[in-house]
C-alpha atoms as a PDB file:
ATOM      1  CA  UNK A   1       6.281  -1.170   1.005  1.00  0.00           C
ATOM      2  CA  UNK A   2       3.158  -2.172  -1.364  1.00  0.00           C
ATOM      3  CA  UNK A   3       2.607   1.286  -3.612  1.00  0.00           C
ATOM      4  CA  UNK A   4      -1.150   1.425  -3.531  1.00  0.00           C
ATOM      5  CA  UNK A   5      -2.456   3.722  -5.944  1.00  0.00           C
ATOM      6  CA  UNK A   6      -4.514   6.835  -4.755  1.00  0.00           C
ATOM      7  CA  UNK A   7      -7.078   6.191  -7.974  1.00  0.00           C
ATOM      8  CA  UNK A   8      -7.559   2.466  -7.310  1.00  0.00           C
ATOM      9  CA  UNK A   9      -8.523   3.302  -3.764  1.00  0.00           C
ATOM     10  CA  UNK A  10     -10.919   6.254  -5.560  1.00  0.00           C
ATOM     11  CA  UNK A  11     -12.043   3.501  -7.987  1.00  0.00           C
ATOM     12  CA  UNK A  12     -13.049   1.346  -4.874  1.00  0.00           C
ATOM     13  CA  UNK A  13     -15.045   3.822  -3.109  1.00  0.00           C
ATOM     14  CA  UNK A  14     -17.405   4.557  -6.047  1.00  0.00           C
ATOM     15  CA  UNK A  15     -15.541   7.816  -7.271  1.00  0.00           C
ATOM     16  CA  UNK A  16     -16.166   8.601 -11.043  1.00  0.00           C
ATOM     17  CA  UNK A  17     -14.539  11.599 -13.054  1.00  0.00           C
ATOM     18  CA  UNK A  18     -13.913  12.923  -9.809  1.00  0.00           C
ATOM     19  CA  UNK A  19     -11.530  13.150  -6.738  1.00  0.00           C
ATOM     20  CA  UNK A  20     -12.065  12.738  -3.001  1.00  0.00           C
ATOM     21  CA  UNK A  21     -12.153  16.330  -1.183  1.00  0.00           C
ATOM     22  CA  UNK A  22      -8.965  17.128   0.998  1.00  0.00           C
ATOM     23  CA  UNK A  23     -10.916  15.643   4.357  1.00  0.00           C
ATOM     24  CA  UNK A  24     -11.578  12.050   2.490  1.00  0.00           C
ATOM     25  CA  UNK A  25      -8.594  12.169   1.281  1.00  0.00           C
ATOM     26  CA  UNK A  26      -6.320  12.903   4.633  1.00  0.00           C
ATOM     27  CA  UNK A  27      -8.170  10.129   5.939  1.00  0.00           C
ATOM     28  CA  UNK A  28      -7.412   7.657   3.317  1.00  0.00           C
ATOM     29  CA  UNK A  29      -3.746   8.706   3.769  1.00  0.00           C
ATOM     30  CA  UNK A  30      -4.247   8.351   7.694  1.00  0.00           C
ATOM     31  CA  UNK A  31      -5.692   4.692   6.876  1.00  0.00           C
ATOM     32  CA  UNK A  32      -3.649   3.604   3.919  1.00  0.00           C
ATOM     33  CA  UNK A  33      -0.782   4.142   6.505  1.00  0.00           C
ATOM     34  CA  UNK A  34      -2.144   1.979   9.617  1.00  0.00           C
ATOM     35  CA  UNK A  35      -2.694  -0.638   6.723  1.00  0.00           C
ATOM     36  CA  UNK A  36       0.771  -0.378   5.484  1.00  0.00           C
ATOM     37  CA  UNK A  37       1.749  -0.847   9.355  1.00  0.00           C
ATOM     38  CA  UNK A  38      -0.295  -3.740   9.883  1.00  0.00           C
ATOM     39  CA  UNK A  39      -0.177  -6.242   6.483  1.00  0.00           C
ATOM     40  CA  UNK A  40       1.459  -9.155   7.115  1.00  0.00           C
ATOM     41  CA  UNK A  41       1.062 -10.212   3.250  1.00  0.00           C
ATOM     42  CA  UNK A  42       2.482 -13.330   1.379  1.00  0.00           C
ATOM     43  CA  UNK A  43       2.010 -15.308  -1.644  1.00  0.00           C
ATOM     44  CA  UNK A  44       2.792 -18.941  -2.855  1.00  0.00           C
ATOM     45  CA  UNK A  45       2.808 -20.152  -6.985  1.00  0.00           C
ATOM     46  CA  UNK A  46       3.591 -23.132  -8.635  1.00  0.00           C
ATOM     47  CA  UNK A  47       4.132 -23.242 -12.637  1.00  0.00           C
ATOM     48  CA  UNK A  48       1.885 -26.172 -13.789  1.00  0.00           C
ATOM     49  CA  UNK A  49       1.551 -27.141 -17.515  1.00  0.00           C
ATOM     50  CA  UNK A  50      -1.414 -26.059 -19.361  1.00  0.00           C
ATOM     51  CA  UNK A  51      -3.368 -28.438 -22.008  1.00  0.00           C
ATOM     52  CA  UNK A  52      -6.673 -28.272 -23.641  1.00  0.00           C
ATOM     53  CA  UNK A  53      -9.344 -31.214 -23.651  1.00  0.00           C
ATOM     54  CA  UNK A  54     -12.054 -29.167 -25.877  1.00  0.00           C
ATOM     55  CA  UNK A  55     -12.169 -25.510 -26.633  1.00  0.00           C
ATOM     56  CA  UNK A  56     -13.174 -25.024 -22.965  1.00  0.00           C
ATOM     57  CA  UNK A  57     -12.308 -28.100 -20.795  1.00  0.00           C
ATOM     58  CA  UNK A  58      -8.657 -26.969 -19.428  1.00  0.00           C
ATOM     59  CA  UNK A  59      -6.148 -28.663 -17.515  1.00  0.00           C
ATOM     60  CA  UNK A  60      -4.459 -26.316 -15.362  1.00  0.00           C
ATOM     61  CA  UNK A  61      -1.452 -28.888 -13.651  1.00  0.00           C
ATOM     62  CA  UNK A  62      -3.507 -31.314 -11.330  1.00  0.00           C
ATOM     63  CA  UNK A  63      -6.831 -29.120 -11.823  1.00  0.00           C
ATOM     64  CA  UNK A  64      -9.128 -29.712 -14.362  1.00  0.00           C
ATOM     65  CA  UNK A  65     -12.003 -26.441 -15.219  1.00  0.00           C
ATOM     66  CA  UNK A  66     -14.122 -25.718 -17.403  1.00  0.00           C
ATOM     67  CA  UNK A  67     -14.274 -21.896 -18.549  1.00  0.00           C
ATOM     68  CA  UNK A  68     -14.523 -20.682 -22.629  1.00  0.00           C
ATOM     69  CA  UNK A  69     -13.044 -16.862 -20.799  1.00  0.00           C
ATOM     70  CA  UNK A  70     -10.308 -18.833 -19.587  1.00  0.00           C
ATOM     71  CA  UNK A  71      -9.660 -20.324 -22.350  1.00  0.00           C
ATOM     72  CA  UNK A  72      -9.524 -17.544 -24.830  1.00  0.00           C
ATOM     73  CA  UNK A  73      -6.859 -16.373 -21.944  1.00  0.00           C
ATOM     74  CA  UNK A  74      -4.415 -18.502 -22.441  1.00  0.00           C
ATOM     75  CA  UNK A  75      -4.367 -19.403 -25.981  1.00  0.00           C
ATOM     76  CA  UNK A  76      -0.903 -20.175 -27.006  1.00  0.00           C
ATOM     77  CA  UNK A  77       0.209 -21.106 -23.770  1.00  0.00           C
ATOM     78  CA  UNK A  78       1.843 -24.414 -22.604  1.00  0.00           C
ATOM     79  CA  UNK A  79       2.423 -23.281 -18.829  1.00  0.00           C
ATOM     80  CA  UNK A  80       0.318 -21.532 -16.187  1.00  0.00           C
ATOM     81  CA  UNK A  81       1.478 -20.051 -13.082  1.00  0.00           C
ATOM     82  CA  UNK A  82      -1.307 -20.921 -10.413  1.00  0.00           C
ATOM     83  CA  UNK A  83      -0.661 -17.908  -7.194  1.00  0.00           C
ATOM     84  CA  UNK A  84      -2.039 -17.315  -4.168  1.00  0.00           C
ATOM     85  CA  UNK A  85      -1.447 -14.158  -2.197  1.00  0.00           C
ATOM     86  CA  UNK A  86      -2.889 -12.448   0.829  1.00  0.00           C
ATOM     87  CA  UNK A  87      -2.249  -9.393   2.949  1.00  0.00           C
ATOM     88  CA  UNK A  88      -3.216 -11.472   6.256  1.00  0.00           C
ATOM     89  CA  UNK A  89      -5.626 -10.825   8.977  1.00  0.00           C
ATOM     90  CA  UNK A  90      -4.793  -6.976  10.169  1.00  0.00           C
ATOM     91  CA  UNK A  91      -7.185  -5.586   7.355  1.00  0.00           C
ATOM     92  CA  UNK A  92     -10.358  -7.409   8.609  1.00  0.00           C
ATOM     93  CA  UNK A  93      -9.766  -6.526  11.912  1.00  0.00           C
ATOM     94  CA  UNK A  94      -9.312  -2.938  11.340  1.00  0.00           C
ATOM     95  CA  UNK A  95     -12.425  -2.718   9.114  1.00  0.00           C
ATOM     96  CA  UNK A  96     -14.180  -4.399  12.368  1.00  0.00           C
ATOM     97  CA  UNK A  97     -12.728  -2.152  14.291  1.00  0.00           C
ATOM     98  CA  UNK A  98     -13.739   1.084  11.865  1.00  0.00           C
ATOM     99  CA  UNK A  99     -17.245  -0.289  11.570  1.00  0.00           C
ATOM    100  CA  UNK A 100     -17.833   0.291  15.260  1.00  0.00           C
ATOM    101  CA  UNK A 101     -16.662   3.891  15.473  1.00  0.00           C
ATOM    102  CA  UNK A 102     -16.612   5.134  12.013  1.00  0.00           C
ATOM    103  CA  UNK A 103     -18.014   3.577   8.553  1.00  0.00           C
ATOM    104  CA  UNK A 104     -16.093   6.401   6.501  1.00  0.00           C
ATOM    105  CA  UNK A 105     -13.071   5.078   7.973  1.00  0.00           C
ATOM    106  CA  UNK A 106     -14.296   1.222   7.362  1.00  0.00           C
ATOM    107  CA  UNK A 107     -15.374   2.117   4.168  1.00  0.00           C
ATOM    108  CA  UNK A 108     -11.588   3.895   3.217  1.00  0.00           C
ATOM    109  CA  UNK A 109     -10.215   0.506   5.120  1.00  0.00           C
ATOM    110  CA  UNK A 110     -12.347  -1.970   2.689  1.00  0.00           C
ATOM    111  CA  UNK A 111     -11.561  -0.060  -0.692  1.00  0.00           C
ATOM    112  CA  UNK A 112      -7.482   0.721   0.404  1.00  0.00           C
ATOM    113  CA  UNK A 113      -6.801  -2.952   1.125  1.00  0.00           C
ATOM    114  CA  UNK A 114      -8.832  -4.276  -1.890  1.00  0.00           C
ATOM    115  CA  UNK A 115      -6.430  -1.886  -3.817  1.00  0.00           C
ATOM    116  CA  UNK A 116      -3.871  -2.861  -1.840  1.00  0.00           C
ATOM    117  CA  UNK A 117      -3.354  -6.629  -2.270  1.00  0.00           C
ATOM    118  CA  UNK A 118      -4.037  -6.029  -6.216  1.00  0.00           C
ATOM    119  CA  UNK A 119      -0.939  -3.881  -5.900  1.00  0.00           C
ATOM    120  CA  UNK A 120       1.002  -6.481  -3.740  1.00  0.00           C
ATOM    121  CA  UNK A 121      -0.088  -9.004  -6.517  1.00  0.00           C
ATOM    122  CA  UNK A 122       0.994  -6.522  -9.458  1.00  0.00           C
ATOM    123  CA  UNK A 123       4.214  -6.321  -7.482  1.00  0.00           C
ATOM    124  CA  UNK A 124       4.755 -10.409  -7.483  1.00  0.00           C
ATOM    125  CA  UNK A 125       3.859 -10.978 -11.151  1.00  0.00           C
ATOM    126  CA  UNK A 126       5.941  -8.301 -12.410  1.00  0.00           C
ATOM    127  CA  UNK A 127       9.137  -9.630 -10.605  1.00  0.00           C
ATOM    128  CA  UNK A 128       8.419 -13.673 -11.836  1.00  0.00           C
ATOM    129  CA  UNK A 129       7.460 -12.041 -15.402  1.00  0.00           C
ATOM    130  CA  UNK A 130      11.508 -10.945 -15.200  1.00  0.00           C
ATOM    131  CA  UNK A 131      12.097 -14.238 -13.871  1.00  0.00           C
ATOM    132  CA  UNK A 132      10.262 -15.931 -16.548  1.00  0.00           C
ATOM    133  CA  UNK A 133      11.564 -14.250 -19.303  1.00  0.00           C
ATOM    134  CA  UNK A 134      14.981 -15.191 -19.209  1.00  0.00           C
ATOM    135  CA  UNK A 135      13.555 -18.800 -19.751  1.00  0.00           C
ATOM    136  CA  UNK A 136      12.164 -17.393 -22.770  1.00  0.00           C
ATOM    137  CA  UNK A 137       8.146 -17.596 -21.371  1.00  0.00           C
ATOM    138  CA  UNK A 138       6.101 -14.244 -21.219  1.00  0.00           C
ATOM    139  CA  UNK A 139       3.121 -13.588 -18.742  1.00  0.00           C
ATOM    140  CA  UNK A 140      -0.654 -12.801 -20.216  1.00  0.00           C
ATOM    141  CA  UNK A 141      -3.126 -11.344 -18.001  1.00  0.00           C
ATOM    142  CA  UNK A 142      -3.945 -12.700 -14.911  1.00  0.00           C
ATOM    143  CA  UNK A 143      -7.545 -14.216 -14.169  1.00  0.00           C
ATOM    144  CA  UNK A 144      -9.143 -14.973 -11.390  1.00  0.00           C
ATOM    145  CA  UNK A 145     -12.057 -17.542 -10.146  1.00  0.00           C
ATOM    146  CA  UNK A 146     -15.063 -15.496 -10.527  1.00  0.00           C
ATOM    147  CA  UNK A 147     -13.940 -13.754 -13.634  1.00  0.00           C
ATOM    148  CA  UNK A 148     -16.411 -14.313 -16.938  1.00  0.00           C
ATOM    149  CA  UNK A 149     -17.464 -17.689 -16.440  1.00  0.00           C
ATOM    150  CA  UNK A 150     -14.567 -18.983 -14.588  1.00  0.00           C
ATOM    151  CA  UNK A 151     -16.554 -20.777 -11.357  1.00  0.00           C
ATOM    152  CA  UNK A 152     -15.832 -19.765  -7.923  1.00  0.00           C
ATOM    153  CA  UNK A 153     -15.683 -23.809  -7.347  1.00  0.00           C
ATOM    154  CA  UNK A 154     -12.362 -23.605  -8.617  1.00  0.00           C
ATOM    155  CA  UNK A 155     -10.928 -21.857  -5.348  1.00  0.00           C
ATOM    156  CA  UNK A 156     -11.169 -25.356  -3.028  1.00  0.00           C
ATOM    157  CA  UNK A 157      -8.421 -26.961  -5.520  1.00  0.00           C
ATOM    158  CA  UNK A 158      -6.297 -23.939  -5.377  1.00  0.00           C
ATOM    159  CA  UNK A 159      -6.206 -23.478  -2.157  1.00  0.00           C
ATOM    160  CA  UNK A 160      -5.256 -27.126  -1.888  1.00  0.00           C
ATOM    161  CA  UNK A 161      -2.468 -27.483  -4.498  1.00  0.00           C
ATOM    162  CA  UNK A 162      -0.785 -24.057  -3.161  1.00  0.00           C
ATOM    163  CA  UNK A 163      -1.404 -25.308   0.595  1.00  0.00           C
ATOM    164  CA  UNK A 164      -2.799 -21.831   1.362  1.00  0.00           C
ATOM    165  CA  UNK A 165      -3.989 -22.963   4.662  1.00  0.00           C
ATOM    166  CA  UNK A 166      -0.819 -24.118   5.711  1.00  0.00           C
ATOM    167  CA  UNK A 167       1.546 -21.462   4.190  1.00  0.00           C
ATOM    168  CA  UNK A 168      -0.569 -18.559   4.019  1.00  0.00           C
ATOM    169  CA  UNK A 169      -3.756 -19.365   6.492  1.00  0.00           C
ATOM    170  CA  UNK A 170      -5.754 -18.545   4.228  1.00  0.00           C
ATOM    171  CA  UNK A 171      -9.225 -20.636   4.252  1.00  0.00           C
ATOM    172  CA  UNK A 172     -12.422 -20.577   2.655  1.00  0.00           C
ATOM    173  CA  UNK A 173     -15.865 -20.126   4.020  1.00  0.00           C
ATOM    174  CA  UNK A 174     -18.855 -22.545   2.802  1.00  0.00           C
ATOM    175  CA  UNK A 175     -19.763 -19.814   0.300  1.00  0.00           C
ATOM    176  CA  UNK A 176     -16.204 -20.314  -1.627  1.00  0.00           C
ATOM    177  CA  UNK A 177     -15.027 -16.990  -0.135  1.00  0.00           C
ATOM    178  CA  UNK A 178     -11.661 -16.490   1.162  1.00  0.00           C
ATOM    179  CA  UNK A 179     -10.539 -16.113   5.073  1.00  0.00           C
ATOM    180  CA  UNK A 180      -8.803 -13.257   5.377  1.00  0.00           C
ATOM    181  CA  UNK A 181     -11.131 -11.688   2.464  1.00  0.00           C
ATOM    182  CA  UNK A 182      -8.174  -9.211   1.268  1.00  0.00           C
ATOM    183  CA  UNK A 183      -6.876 -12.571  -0.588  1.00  0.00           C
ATOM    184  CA  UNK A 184      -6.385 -13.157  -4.141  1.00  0.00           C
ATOM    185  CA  UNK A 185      -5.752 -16.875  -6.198  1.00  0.00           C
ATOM    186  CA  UNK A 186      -4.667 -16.583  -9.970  1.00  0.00           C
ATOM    187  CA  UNK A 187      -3.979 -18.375 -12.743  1.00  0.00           C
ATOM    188  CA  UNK A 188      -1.424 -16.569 -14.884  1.00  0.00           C
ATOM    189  CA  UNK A 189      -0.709 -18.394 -18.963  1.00  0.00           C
ATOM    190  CA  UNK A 190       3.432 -18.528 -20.054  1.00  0.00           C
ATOM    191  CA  UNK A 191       3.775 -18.455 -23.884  1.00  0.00           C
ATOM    192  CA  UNK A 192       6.599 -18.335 -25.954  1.00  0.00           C
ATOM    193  CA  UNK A 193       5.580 -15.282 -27.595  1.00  0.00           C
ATOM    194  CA  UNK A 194       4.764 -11.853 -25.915  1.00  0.00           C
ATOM    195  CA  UNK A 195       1.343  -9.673 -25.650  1.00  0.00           C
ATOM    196  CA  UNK A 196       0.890  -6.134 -24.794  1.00  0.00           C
ATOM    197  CA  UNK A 197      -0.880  -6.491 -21.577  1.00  0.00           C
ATOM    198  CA  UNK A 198       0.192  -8.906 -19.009  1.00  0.00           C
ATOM    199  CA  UNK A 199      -1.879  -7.413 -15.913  1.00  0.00           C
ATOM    200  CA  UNK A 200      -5.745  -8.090 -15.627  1.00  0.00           C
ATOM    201  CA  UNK A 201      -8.567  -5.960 -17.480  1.00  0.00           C
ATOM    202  CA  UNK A 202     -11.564  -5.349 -17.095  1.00  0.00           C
ATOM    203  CA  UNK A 203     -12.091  -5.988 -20.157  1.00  0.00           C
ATOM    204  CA  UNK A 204     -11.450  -9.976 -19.828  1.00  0.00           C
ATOM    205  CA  UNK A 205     -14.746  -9.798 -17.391  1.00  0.00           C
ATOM    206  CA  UNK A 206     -18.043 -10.432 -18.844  1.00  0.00           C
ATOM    207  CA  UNK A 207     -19.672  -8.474 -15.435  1.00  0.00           C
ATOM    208  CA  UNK A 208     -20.570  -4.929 -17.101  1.00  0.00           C
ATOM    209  CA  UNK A 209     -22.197  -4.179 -13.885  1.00  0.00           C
ATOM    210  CA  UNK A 210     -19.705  -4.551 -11.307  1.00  0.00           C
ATOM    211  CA  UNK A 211     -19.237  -1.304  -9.366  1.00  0.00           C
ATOM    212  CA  UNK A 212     -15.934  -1.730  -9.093  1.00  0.00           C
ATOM    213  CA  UNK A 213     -15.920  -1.832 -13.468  1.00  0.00           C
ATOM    214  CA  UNK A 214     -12.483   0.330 -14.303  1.00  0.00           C
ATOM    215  CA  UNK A 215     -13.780   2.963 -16.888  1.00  0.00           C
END
């Protein structure tokens, strides 16, 4: 079972400095559970290496981006991990299915799922960050197209050197966004040497505006 945390599901409905009432919150606990129920969620990685052309041309593997966030990212690296994960179709279709009957339920379905496969991801990078360490090779943050000034373009070669369609069905629309929309692509940096943080921040994100901001 994914352990979605009660806060990031606050976080994703707009709540700041304070907590759901006990209605809101027996109904997230009444969705988070139909979600749990439902997911059908997967992932596929490859480790790629990682060199620089300029201080932000990068060459992730067989991709090739251009991002100065990025870059500052994975300084020190000579791997990346490139992931793809998803928590299937169930979560769009019960959101469709809230939206017809009841947005505060659609609205608890859209913020416990987004929660939800960053917890599924969390999950997956913290068991290959074991993996990876006994090779000597520690994770940094994740980041994701869309971060800073890391282009959403980078999502078509992704999806094409993780075979997300195949494996995972996962596609993308014309506007770069992905079908089924609770899915996530990374790019994770392997160094030789640790760092303090090895799951995303906020803080990595030049967006200052985003709703969805963590305090």
């Amino acid at each position: 079972m994914i352990q979605t945390s009660d806060r990031e599901i606050w976080r994703y409905l707009g709540y700041r400095g304070i907590e759901p009432d006990s209605k809101v919150q027996a109904v997230i606990d009444e969705v988070l559970k139909e979600l749990e129920r439902l997911v059908r969620h997967g992932y596929q990685y490859r480790m790629e290496p990682f060199s620089t052309e300029s201080e932000n041309i990068l060459h992730l593997g067989p991709i090739t981006v251009q991002s100065t966030d990025l870059a500052k990212t994975l300084r020190g690296c000579s791997h990346v991990i490139l992931i793809g994960a998803t928590l299937g179709a169930a979560p769009d279709q019960l959101i469709r299915r809230y939206e017809k009957t009841d947005m505060l339920r659609a609205s608890i379905a859209q913020a416990a799922s987004a929660a939800m496969i960053e917890a599924y991801l969390d999950d997956v990078q913290e068991d290959l960050s074991r993996t990876y360490q006994t090779q000597g090779l520690y994770m940094r943050p994740r980041f994701s197209p869309g971060y800073g000034d890391l282009s959403l373009t980078i999502q078509k070669d992704m999806l094409a050197v993780l075979e997300m369609p195949k494996r995972l069905g996962v596609t993308l629309t014309d506007g770069l966004l992905m079908v089924p929309s609770k899915s996530i692509t990374a790019i994770i940096g392997l160094a030789s040497a640790p760092v303090s943080c090895t799951s995303v921040s906020c803080a990595l994100c030049g967006k200052e505006n985003c709703a969805y901001r963590k305090e």
